[in-house]
PDB file of N, CA and C in Angstrom:
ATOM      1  N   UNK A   1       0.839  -1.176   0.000  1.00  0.00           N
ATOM      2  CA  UNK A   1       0.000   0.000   0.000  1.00  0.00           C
ATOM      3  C   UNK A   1       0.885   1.240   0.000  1.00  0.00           C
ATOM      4  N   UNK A   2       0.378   2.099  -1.292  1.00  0.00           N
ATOM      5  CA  UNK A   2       1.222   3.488  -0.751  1.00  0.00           C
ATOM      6  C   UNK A   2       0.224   4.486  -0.243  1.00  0.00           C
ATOM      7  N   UNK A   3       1.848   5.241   0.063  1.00  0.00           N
ATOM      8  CA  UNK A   3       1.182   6.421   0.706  1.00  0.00           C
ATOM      9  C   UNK A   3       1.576   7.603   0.025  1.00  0.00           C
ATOM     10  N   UNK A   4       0.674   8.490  -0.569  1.00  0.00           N
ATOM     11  CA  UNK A   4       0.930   9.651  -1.474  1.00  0.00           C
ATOM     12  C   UNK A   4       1.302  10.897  -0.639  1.00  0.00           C
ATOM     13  N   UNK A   5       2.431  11.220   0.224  1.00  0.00           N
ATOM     14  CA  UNK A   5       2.745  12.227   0.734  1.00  0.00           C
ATOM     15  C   UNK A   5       1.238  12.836   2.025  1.00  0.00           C
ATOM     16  N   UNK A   6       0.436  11.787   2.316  1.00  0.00           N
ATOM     17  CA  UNK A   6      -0.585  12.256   3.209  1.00  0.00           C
ATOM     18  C   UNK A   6      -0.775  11.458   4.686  1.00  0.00           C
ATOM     19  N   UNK A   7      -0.625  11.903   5.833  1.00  0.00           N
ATOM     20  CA  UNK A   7      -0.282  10.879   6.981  1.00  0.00           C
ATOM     21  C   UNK A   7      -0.983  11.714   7.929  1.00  0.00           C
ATOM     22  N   UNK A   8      -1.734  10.723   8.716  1.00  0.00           N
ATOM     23  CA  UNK A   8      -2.733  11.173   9.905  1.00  0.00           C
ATOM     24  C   UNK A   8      -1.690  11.282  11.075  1.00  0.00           C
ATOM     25  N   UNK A   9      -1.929  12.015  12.117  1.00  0.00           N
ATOM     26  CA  UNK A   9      -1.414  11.461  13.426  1.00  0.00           C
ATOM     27  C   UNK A   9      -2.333  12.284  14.425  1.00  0.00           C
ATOM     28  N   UNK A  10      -2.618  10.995  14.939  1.00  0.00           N
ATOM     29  CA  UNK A  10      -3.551  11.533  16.676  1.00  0.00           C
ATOM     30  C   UNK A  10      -2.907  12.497  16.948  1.00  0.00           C
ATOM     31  N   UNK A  11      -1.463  11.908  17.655  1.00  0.00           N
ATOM     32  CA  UNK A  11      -1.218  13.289  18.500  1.00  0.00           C
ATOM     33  C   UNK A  11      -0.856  14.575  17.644  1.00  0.00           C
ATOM     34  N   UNK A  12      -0.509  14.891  16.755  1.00  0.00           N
ATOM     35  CA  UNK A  12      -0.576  16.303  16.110  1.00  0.00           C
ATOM     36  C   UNK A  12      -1.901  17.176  16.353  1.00  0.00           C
ATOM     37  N   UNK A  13      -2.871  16.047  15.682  1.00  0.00           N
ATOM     38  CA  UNK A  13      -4.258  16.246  16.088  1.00  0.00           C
ATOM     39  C   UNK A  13      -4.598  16.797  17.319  1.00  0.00           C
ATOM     40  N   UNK A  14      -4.408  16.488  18.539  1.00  0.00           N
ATOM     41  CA  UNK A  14      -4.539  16.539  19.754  1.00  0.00           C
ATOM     42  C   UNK A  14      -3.848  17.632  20.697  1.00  0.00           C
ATOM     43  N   UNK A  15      -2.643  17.725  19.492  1.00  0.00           N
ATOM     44  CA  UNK A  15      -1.432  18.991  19.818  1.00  0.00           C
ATOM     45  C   UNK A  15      -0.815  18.774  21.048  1.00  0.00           C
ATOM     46  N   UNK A  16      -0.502  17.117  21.463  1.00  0.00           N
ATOM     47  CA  UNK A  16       0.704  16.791  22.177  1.00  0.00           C
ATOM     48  C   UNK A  16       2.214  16.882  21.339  1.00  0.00           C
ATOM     49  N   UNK A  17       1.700  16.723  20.072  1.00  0.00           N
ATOM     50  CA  UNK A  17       3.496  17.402  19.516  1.00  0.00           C
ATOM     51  C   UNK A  17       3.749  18.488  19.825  1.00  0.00           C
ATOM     52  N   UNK A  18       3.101  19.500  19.860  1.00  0.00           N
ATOM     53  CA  UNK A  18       3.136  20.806  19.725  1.00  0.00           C
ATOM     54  C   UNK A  18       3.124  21.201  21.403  1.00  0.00           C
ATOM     55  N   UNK A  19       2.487  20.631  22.061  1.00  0.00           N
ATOM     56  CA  UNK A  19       2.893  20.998  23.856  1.00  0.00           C
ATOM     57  C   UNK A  19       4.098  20.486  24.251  1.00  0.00           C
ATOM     58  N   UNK A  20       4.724  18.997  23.586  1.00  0.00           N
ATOM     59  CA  UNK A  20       5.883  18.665  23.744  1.00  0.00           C
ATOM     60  C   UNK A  20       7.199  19.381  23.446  1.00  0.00           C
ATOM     61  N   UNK A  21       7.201  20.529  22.533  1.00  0.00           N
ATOM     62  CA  UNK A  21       8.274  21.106  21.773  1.00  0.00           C
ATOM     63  C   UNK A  21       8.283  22.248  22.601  1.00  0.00           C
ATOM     64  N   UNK A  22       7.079  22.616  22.713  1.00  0.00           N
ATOM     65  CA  UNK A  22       6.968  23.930  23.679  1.00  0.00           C
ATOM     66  C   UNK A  22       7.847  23.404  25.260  1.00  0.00           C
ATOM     67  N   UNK A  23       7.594  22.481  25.875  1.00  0.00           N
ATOM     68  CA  UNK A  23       8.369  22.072  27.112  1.00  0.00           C
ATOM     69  C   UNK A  23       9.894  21.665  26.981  1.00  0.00           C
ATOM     70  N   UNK A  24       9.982  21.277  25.220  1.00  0.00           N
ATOM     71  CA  UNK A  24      11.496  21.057  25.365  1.00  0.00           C
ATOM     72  C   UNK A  24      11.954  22.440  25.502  1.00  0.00           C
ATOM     73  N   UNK A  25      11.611  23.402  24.839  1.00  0.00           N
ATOM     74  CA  UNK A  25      12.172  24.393  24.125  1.00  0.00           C
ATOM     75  C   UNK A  25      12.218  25.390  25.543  1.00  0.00           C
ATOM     76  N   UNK A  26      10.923  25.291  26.648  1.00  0.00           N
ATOM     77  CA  UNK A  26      11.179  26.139  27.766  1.00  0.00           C
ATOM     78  C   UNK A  26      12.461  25.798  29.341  1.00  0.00           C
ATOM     79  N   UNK A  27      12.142  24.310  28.904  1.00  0.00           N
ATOM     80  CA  UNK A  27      13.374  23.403  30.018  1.00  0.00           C
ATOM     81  C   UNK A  27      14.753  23.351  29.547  1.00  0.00           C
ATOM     82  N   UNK A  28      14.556  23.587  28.044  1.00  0.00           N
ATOM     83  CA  UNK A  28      15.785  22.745  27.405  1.00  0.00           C
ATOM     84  C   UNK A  28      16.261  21.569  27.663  1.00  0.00           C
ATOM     85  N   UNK A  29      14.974  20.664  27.936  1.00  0.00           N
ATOM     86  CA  UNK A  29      15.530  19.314  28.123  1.00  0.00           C
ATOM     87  C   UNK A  29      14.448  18.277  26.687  1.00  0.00           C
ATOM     88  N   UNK A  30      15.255  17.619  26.004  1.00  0.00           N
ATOM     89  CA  UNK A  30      14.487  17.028  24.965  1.00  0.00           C
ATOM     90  C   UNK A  30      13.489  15.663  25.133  1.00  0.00           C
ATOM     91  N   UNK A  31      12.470  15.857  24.257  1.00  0.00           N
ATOM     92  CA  UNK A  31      11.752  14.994  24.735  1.00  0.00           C
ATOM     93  C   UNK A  31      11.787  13.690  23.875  1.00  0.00           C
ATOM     94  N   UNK A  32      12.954  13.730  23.305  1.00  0.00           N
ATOM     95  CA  UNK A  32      12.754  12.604  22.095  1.00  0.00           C
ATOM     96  C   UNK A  32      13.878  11.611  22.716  1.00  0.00           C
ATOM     97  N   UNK A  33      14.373  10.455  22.623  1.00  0.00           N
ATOM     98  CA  UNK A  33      15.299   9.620  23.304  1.00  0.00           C
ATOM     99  C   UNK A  33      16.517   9.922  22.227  1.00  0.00           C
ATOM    100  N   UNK A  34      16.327  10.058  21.024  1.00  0.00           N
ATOM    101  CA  UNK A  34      17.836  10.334  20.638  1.00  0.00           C
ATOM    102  C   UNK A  34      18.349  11.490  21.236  1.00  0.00           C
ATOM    103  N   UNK A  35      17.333  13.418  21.024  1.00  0.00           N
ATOM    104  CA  UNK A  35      17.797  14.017  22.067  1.00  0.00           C
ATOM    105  C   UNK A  35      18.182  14.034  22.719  1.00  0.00           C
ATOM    106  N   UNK A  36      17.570  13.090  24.420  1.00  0.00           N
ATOM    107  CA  UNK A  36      18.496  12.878  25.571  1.00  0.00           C
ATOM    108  C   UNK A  36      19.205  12.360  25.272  1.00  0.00           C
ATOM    109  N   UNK A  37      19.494  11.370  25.018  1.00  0.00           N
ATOM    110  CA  UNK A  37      20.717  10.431  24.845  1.00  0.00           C
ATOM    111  C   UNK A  37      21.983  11.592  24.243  1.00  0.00           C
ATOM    112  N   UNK A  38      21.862  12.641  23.198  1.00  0.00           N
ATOM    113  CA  UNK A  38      23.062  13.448  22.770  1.00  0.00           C
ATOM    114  C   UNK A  38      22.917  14.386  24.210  1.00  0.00           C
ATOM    115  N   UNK A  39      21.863  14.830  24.879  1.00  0.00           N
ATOM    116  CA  UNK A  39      22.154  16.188  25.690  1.00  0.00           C
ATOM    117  C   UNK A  39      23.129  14.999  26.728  1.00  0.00           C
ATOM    118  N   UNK A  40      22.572  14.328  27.187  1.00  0.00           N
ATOM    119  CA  UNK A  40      23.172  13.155  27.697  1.00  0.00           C
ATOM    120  C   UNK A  40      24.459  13.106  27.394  1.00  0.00           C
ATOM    121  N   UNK A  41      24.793  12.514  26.929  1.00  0.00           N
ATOM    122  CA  UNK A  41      26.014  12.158  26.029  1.00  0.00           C
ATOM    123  C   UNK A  41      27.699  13.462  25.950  1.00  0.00           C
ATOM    124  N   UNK A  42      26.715  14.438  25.648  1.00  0.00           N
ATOM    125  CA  UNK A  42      27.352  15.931  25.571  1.00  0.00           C
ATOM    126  C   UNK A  42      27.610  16.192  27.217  1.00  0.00           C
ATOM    127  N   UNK A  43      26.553  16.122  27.967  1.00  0.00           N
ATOM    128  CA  UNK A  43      27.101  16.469  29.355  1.00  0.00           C
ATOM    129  C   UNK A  43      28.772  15.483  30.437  1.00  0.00           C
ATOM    130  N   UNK A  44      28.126  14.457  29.477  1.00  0.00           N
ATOM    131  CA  UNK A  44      29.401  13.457  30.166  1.00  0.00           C
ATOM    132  C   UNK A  44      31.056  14.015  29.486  1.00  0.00           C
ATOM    133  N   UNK A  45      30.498  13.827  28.398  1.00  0.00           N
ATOM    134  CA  UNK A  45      32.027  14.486  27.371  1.00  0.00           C
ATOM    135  C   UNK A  45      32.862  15.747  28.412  1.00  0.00           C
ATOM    136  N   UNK A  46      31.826  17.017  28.305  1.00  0.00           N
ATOM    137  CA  UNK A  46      32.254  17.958  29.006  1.00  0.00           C
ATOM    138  C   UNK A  46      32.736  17.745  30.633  1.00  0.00           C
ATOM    139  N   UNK A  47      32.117  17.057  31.414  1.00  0.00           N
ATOM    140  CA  UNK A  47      32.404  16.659  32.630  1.00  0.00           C
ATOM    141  C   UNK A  47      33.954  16.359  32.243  1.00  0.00           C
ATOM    142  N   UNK A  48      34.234  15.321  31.538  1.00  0.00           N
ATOM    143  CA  UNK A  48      35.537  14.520  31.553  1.00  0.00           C
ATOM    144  C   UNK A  48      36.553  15.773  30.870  1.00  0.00           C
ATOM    145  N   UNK A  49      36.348  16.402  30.153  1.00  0.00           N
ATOM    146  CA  UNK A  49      37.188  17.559  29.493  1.00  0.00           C
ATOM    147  C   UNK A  49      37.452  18.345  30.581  1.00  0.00           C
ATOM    148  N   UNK A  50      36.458  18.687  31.846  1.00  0.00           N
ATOM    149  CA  UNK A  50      36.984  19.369  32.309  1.00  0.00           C
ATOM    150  C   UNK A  50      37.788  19.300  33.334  1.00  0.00           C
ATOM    151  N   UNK A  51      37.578  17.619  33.270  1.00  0.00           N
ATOM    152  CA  UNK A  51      38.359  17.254  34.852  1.00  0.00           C
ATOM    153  C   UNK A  51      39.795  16.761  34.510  1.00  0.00           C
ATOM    154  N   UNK A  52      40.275  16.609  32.789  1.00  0.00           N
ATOM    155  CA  UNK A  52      41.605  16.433  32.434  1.00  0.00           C
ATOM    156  C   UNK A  52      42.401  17.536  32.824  1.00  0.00           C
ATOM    157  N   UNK A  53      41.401  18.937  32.386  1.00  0.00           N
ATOM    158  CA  UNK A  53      42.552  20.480  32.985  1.00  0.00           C
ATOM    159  C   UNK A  53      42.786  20.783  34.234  1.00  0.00           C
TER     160      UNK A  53
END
């Protein structure tokens, strides 16, 4: 089955995407798991950079 460039989604619908982006964007904390995982990821890096100087 295709799909011609047209896709439903509840939550858009519902505007939990759109409350979700708004909370990343006011916390600065992401709500997606690859997000955390890099803010994540980025915080450890820096920890260790700073504890070599």
């Amino acid at each position: 089955m295709r799909k011609y460039g047209f896709s439903f989604s509840w939550k858009r619908a519902l505007g939990i995407s759109g409350f979700k982006t708004k909370v990343a964007r006011k916390t600065g904390i992401p709500t997606t798991k690859s997000g955390l995982e890099r803010k994540i990821g980025n915080m450890i890096i820096r920890s260790l950079t700073k504890s070599l100087k």
